[in-house]
C-alpha atoms as a PDB file:
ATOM      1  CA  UNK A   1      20.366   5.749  -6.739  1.00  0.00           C
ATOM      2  CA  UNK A   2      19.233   3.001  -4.464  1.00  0.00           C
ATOM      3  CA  UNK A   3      20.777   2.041  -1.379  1.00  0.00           C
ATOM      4  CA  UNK A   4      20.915   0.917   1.931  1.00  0.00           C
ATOM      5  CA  UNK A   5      23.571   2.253   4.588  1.00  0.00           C
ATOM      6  CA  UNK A   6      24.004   0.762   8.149  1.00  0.00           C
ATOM      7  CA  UNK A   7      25.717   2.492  10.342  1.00  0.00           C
ATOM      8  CA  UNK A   8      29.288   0.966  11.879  1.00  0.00           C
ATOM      9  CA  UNK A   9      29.577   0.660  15.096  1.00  0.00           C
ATOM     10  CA  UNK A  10      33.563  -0.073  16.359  1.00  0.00           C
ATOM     11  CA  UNK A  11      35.485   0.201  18.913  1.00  0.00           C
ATOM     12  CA  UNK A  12      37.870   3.598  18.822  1.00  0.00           C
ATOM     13  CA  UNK A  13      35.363   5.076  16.262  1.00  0.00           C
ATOM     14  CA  UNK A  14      33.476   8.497  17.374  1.00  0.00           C
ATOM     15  CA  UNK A  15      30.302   7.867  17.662  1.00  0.00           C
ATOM     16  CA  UNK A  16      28.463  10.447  15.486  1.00  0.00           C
ATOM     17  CA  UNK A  17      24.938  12.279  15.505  1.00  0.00           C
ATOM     18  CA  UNK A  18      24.121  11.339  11.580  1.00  0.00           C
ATOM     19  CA  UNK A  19      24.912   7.745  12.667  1.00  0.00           C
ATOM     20  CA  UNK A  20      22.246   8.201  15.778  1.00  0.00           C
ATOM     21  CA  UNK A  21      19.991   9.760  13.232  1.00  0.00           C
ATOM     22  CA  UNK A  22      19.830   7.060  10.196  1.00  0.00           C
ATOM     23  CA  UNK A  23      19.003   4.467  12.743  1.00  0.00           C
ATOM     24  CA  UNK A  24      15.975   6.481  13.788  1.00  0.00           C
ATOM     25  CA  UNK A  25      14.821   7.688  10.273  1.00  0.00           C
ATOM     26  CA  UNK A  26      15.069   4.270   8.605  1.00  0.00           C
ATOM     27  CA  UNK A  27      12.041   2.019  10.438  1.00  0.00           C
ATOM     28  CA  UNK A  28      10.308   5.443   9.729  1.00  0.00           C
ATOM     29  CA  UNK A  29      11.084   5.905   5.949  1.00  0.00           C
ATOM     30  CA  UNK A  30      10.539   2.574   5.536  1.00  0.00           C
ATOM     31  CA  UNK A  31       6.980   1.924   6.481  1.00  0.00           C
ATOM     32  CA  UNK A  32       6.002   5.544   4.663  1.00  0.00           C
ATOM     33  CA  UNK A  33       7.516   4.508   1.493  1.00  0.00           C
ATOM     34  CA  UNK A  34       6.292   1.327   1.602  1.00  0.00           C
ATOM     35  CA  UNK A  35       1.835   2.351   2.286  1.00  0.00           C
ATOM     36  CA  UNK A  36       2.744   5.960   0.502  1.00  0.00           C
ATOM     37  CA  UNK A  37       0.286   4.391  -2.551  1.00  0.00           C
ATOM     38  CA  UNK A  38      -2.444   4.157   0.076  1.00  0.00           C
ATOM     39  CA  UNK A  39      -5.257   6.245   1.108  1.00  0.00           C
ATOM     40  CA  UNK A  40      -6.121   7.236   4.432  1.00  0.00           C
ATOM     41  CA  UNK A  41      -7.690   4.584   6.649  1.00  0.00           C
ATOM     42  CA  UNK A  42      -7.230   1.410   8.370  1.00  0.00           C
ATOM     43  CA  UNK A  43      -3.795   0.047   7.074  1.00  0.00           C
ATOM     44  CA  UNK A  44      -3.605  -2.784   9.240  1.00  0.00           C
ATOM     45  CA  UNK A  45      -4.997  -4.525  12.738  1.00  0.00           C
ATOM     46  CA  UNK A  46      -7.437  -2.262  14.774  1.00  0.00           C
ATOM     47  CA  UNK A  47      -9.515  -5.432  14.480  1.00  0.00           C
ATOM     48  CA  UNK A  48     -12.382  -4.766  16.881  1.00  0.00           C
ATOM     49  CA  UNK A  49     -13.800  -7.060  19.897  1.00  0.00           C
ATOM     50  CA  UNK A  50     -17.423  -6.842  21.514  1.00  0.00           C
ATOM     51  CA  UNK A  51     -17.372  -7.359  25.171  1.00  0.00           C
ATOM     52  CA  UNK A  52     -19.902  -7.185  27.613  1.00  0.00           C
ATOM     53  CA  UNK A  53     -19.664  -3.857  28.073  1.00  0.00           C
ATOM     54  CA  UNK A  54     -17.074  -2.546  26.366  1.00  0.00           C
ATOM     55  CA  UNK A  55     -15.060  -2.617  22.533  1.00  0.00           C
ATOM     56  CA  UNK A  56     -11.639  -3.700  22.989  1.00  0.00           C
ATOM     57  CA  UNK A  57      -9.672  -2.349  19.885  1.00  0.00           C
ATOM     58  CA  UNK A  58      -6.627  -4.259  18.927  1.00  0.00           C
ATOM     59  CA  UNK A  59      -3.170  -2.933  17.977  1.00  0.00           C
ATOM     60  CA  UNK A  60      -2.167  -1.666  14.649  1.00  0.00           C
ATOM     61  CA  UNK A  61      -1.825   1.034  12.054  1.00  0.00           C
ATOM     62  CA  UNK A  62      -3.975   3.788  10.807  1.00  0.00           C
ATOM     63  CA  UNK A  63      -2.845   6.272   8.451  1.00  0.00           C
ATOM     64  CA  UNK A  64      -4.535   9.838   8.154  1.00  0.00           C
ATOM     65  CA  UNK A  65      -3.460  12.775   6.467  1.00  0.00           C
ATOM     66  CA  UNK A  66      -1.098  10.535   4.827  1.00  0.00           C
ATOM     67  CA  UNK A  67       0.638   9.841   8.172  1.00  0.00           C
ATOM     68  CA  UNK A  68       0.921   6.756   9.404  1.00  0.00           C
ATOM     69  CA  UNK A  69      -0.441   6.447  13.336  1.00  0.00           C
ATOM     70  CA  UNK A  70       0.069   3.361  15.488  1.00  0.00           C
ATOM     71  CA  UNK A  71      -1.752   1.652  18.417  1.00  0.00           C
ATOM     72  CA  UNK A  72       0.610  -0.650  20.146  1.00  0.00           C
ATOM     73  CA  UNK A  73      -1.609  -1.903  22.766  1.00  0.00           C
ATOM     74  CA  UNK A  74      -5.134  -2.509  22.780  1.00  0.00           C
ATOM     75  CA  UNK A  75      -7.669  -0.134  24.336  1.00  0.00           C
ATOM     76  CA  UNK A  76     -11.137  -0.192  25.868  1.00  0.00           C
ATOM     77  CA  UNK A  77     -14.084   1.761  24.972  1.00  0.00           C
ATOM     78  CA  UNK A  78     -17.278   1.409  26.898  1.00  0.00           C
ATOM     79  CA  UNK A  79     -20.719   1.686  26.054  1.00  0.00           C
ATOM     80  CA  UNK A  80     -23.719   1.649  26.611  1.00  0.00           C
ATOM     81  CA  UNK A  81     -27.416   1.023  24.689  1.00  0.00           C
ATOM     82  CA  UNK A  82     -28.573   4.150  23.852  1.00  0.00           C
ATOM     83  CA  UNK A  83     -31.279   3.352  21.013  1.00  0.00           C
ATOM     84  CA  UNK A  84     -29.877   5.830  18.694  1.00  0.00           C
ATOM     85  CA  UNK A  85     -26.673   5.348  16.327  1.00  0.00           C
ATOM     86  CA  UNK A  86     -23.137   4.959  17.472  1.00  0.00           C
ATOM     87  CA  UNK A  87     -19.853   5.373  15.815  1.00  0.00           C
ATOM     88  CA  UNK A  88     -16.516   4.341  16.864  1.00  0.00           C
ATOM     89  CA  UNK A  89     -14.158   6.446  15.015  1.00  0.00           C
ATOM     90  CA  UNK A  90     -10.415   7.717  15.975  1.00  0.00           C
ATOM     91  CA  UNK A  91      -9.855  11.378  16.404  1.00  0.00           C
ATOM     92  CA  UNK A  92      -6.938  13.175  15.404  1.00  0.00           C
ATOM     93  CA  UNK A  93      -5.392  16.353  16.926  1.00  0.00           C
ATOM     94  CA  UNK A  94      -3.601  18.660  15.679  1.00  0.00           C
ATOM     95  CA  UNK A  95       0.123  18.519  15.948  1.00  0.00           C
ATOM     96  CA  UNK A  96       1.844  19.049  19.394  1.00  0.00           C
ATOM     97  CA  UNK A  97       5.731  20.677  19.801  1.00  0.00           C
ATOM     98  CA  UNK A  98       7.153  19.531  22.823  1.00  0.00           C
ATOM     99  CA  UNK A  99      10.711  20.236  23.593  1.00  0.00           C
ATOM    100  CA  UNK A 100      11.955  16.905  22.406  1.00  0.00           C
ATOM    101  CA  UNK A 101       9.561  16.003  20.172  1.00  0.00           C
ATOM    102  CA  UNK A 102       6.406  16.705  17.688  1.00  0.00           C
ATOM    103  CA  UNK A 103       3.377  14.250  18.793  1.00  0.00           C
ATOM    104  CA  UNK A 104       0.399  14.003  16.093  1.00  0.00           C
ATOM    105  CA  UNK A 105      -1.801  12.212  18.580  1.00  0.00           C
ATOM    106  CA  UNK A 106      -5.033  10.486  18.027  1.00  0.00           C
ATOM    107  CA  UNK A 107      -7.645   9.079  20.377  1.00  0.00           C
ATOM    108  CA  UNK A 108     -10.679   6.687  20.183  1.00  0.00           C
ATOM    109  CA  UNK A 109     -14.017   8.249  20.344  1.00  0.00           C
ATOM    110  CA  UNK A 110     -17.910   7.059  20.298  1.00  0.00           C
ATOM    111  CA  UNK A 111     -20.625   9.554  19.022  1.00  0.00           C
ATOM    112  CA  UNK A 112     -23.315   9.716  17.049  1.00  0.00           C
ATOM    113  CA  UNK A 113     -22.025  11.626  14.562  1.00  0.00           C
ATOM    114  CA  UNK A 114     -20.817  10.632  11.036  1.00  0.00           C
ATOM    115  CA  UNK A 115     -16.757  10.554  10.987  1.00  0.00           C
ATOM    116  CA  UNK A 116     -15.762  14.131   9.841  1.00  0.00           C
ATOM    117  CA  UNK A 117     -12.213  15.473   8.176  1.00  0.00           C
ATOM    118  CA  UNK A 118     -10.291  14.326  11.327  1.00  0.00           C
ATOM    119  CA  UNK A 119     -12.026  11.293  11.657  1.00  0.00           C
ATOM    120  CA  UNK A 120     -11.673   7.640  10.555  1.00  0.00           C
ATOM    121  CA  UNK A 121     -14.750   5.417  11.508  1.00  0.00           C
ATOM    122  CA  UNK A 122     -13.948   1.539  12.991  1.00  0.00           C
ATOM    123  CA  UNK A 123     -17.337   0.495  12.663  1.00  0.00           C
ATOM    124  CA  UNK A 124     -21.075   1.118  14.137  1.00  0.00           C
ATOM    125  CA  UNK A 125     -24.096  -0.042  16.195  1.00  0.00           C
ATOM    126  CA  UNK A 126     -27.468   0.561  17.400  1.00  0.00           C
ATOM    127  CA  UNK A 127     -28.143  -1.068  20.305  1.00  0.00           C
ATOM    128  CA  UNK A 128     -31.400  -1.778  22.664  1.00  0.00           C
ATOM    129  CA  UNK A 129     -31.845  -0.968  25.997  1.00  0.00           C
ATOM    130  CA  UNK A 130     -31.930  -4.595  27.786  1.00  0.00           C
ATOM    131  CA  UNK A 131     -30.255  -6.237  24.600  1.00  0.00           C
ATOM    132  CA  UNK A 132     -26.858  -7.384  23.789  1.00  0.00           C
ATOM    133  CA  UNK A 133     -24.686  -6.185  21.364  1.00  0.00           C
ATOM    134  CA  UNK A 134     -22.869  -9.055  19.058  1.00  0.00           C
ATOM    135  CA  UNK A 135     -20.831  -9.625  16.240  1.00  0.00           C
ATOM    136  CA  UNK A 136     -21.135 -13.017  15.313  1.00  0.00           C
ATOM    137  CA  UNK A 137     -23.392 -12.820  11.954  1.00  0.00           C
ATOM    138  CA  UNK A 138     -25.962 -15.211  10.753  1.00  0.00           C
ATOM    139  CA  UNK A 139     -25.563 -14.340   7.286  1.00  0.00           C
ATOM    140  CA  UNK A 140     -24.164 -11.749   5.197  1.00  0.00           C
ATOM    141  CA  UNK A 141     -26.839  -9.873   5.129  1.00  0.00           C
ATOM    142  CA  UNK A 142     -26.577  -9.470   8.924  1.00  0.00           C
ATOM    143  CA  UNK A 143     -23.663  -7.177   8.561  1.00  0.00           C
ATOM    144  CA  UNK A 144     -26.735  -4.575   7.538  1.00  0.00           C
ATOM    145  CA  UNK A 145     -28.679  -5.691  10.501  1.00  0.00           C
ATOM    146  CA  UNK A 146     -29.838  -2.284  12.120  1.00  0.00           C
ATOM    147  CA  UNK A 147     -30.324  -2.886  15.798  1.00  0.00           C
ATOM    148  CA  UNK A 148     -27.994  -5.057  18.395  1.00  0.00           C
ATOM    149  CA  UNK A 149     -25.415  -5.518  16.049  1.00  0.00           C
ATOM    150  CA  UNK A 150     -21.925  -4.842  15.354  1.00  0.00           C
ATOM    151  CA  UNK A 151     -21.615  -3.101  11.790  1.00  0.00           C
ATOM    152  CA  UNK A 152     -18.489  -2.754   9.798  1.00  0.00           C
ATOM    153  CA  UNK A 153     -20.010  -2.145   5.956  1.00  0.00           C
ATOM    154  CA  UNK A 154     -18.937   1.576   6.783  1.00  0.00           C
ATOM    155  CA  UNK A 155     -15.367   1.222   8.350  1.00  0.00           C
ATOM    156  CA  UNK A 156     -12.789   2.931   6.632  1.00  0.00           C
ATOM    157  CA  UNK A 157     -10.226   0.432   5.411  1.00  0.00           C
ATOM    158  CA  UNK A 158      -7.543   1.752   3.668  1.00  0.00           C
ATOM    159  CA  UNK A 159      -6.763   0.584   0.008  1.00  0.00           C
ATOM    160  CA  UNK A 160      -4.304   1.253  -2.806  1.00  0.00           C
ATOM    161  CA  UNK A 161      -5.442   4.591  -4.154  1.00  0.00           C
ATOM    162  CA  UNK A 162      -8.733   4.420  -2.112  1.00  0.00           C
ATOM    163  CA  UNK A 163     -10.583   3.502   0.278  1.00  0.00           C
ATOM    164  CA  UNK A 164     -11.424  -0.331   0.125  1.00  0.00           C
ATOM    165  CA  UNK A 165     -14.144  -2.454   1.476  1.00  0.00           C
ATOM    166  CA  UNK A 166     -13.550  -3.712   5.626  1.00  0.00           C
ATOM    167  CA  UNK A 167     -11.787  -7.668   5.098  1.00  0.00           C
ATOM    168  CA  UNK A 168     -14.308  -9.266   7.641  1.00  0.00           C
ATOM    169  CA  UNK A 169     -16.920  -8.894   5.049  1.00  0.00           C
ATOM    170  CA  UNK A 170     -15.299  -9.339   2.202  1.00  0.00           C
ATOM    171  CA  UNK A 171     -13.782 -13.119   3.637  1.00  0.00           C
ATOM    172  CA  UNK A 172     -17.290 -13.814   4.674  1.00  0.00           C
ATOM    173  CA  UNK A 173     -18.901 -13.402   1.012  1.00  0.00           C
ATOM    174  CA  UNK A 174     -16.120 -15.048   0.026  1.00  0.00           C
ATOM    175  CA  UNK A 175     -16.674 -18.169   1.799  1.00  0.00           C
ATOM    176  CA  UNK A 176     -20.433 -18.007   1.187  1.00  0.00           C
ATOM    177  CA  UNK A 177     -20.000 -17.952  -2.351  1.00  0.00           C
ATOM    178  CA  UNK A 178     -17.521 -20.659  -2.668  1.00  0.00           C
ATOM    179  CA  UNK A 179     -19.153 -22.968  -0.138  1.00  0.00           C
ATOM    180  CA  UNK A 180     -22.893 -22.605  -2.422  1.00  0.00           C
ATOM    181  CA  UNK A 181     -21.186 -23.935  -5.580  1.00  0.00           C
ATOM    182  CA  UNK A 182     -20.773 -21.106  -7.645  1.00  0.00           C
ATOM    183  CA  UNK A 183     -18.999 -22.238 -10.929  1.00  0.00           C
ATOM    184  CA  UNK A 184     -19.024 -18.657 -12.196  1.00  0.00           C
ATOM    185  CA  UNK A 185     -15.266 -17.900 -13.318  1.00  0.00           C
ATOM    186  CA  UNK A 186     -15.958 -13.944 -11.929  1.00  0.00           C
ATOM    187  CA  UNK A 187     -17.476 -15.600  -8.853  1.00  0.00           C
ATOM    188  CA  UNK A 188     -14.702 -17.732  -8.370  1.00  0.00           C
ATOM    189  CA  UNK A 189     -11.450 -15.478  -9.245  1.00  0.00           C
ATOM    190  CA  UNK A 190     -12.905 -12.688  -7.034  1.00  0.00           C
ATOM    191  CA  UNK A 191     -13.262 -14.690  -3.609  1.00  0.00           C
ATOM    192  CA  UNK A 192      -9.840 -16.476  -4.211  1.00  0.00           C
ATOM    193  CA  UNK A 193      -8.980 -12.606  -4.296  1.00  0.00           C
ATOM    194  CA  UNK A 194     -11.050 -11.785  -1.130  1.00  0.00           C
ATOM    195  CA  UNK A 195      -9.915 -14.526   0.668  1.00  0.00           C
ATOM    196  CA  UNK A 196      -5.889 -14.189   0.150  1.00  0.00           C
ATOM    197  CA  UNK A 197      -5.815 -10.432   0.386  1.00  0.00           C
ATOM    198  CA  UNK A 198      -5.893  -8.044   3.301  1.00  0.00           C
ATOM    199  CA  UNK A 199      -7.222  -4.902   1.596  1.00  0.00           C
ATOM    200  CA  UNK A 200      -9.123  -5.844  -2.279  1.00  0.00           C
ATOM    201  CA  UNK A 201      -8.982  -2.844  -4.717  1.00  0.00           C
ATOM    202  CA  UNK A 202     -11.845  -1.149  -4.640  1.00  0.00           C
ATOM    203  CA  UNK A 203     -12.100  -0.358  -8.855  1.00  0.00           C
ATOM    204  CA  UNK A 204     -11.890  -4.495  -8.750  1.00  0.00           C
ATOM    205  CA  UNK A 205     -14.982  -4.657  -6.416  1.00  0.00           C
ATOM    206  CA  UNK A 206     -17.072  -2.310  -8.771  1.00  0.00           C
ATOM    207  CA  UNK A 207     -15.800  -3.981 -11.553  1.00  0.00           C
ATOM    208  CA  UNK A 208     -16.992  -7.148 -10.533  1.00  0.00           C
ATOM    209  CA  UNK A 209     -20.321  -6.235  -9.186  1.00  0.00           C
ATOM    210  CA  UNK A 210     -20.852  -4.022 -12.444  1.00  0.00           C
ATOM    211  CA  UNK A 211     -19.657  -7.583 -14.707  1.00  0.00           C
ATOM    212  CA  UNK A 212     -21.505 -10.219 -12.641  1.00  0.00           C
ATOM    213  CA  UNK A 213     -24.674  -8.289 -12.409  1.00  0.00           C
ATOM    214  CA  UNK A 214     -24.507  -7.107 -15.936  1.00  0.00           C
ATOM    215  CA  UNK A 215     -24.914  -2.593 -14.856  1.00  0.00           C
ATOM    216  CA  UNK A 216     -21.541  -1.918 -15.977  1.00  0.00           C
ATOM    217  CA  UNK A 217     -19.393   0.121 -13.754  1.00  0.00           C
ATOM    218  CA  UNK A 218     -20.544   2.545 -11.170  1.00  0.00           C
ATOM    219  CA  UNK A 219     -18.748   4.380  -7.993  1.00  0.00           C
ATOM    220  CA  UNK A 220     -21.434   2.746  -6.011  1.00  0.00           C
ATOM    221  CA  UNK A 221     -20.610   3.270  -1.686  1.00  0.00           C
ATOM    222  CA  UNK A 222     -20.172   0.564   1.004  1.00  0.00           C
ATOM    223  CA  UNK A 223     -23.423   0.071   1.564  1.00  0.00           C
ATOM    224  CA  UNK A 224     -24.190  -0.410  -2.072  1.00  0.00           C
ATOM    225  CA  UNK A 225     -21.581  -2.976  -2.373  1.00  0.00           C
ATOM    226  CA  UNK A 226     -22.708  -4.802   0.657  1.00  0.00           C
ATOM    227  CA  UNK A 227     -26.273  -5.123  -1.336  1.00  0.00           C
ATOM    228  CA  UNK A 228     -25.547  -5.698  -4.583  1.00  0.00           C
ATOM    229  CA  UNK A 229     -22.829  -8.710  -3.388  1.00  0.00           C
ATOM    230  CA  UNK A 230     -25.799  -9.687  -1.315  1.00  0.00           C
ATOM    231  CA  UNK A 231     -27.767 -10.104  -4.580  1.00  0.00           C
ATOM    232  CA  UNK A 232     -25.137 -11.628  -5.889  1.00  0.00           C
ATOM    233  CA  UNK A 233     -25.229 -14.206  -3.448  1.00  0.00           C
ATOM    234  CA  UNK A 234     -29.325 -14.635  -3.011  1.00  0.00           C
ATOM    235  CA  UNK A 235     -28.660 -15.073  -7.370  1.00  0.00           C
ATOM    236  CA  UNK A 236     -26.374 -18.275  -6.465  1.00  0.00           C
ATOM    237  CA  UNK A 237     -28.413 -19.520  -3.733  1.00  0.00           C
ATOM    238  CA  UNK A 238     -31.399 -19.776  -5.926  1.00  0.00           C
ATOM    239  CA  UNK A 239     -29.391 -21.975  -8.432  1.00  0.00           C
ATOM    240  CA  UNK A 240     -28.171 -19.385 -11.153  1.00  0.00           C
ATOM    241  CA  UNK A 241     -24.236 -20.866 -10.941  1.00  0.00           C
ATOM    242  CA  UNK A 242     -23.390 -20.636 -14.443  1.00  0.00           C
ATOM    243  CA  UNK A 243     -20.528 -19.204 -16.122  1.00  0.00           C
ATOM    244  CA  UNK A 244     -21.355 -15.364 -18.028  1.00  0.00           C
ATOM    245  CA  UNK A 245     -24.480 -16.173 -20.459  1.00  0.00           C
ATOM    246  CA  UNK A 246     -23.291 -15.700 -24.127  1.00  0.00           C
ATOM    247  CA  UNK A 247     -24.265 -12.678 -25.916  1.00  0.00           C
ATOM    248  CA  UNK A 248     -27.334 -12.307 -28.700  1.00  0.00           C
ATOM    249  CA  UNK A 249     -25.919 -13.322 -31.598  1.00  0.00           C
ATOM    250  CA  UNK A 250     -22.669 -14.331 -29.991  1.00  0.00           C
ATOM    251  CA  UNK A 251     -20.592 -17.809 -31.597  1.00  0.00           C
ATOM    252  CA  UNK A 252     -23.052 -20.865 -30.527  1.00  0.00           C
ATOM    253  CA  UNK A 253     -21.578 -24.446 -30.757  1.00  0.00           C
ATOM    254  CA  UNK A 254     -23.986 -27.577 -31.543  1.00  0.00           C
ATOM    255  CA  UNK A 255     -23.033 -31.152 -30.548  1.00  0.00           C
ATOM    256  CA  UNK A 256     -24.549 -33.754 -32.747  1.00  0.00           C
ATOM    257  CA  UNK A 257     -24.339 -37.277 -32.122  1.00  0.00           C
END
């Protein structure tokens, strides 16, 4: 059944262990129950800030393994311009029994390696000796700029079932498409969805890629998606804003005055 039991706490009661005990479990319980439909990635915050020289990674929640991991205060990471591929990824250990308690840890790491089993990657660069390294983007197809820039396309943002598509990038085709004038009714349900969601489905991205660009659906990866909404856009840009185009041989309707 359901239910939801406090304990009570009164004077000239005995003060019991289980009592102790639901108060700890229940914060716990909660927050697994509540993400246990999603897949292992970024669940929420871990929003990432270019410095000088360093990324400052913000607080939040990661989950890995189907465990949920938290950063409660932000963290610094230098770096430095190396010419060659970086990734930012967190790193988890293996579990560690202590005589009070059991401590999955996790740390931040930068390599140029691709995010293995125990990894999660926050996001990429390739940066210049002499240059700086930025995240403010021009466009949306600087998200796939290669050198001096801050690259999220691969992060892996957590989603019902799987892995979704990072938010940053999703808001900011969203608000490129809307601001152009699209009057495409896929266009135009799918950034209201992108811009009032944290995490969009992933099937609903393909779907809507595969729908607006007419290739049906395919399990395309991040960097897929980032080109084929970048199509998308460059197709509303150069004034294709209409709604689907009716089938051969579909109903017609003729005005005559």
């Amino acid at each position: 059944m359901f239910s939801n039991i406090y304990p009570n706490f009164h004077k000239g009661r005995i003060l019991k262990r289980e009592m102790l005990e639901s108060l700890r479990d229940y914060p716990r319980q909660l927050a697994d129950l509540y993400f246990q439909s999603y897949s292992d990635g970024i669940v929420a915050g871990v929003d990432v800030r270019v410095e000088a020289e360093q990324l400052v990674v913000g607080c939040g929640i990661v989950k890995h393994g189907g465990r949920l991991y938290t950063l409660e205060e932000q963290q610094q990471v230098p770096y430095a311009a190396t010419g060659k591929e970086t990734v930012l990824k967190v790193r988890f250990h293996a579990a560690e029994e202590q005589s009070d308690y059991t401590v999955y840890g996790a740390e931040l790491v930068l390599d140029e390696e691709a995010a293995g089993g125990s990894e999660l990657e926050l996001g990429r660069f390739k940066l210049k000796e002499g240059a700086k390294l930025r995240s403010e983007y021009q466009s949306f197809a600087d998200f796939a700029t290669e050198f001096n820039t801050w690259n999220v396309i691969h992060a892996a943002y957590a989603g019902v079932g799987q892995r979704s598509v990072h938010p940053a990038l999703l808001r900011y085709f969203a608000s490129q498409l809307l601001s152009r004038g699209s009057t495409n009714p896929y266009d135009i349900a799918f950034a209201m969805q992108c811009m009032s969601q944290e995490a969009v489905d992933r099937e609903l991205i393909l779907h809507y890629i595969g729908t607006r660009l007419g290739m049906g659906f395919k399990a395309y990866d991040n960097g897929q998606i980032h080109k084929y909404l970048g199509r998308i856009l460059d197709d509303v840009q150069g004034g294709n804003r209409r709604g689907p185009e009716i089938r051969p041989g579909g109903p017609r309707r003729m005005i005559v005055e």
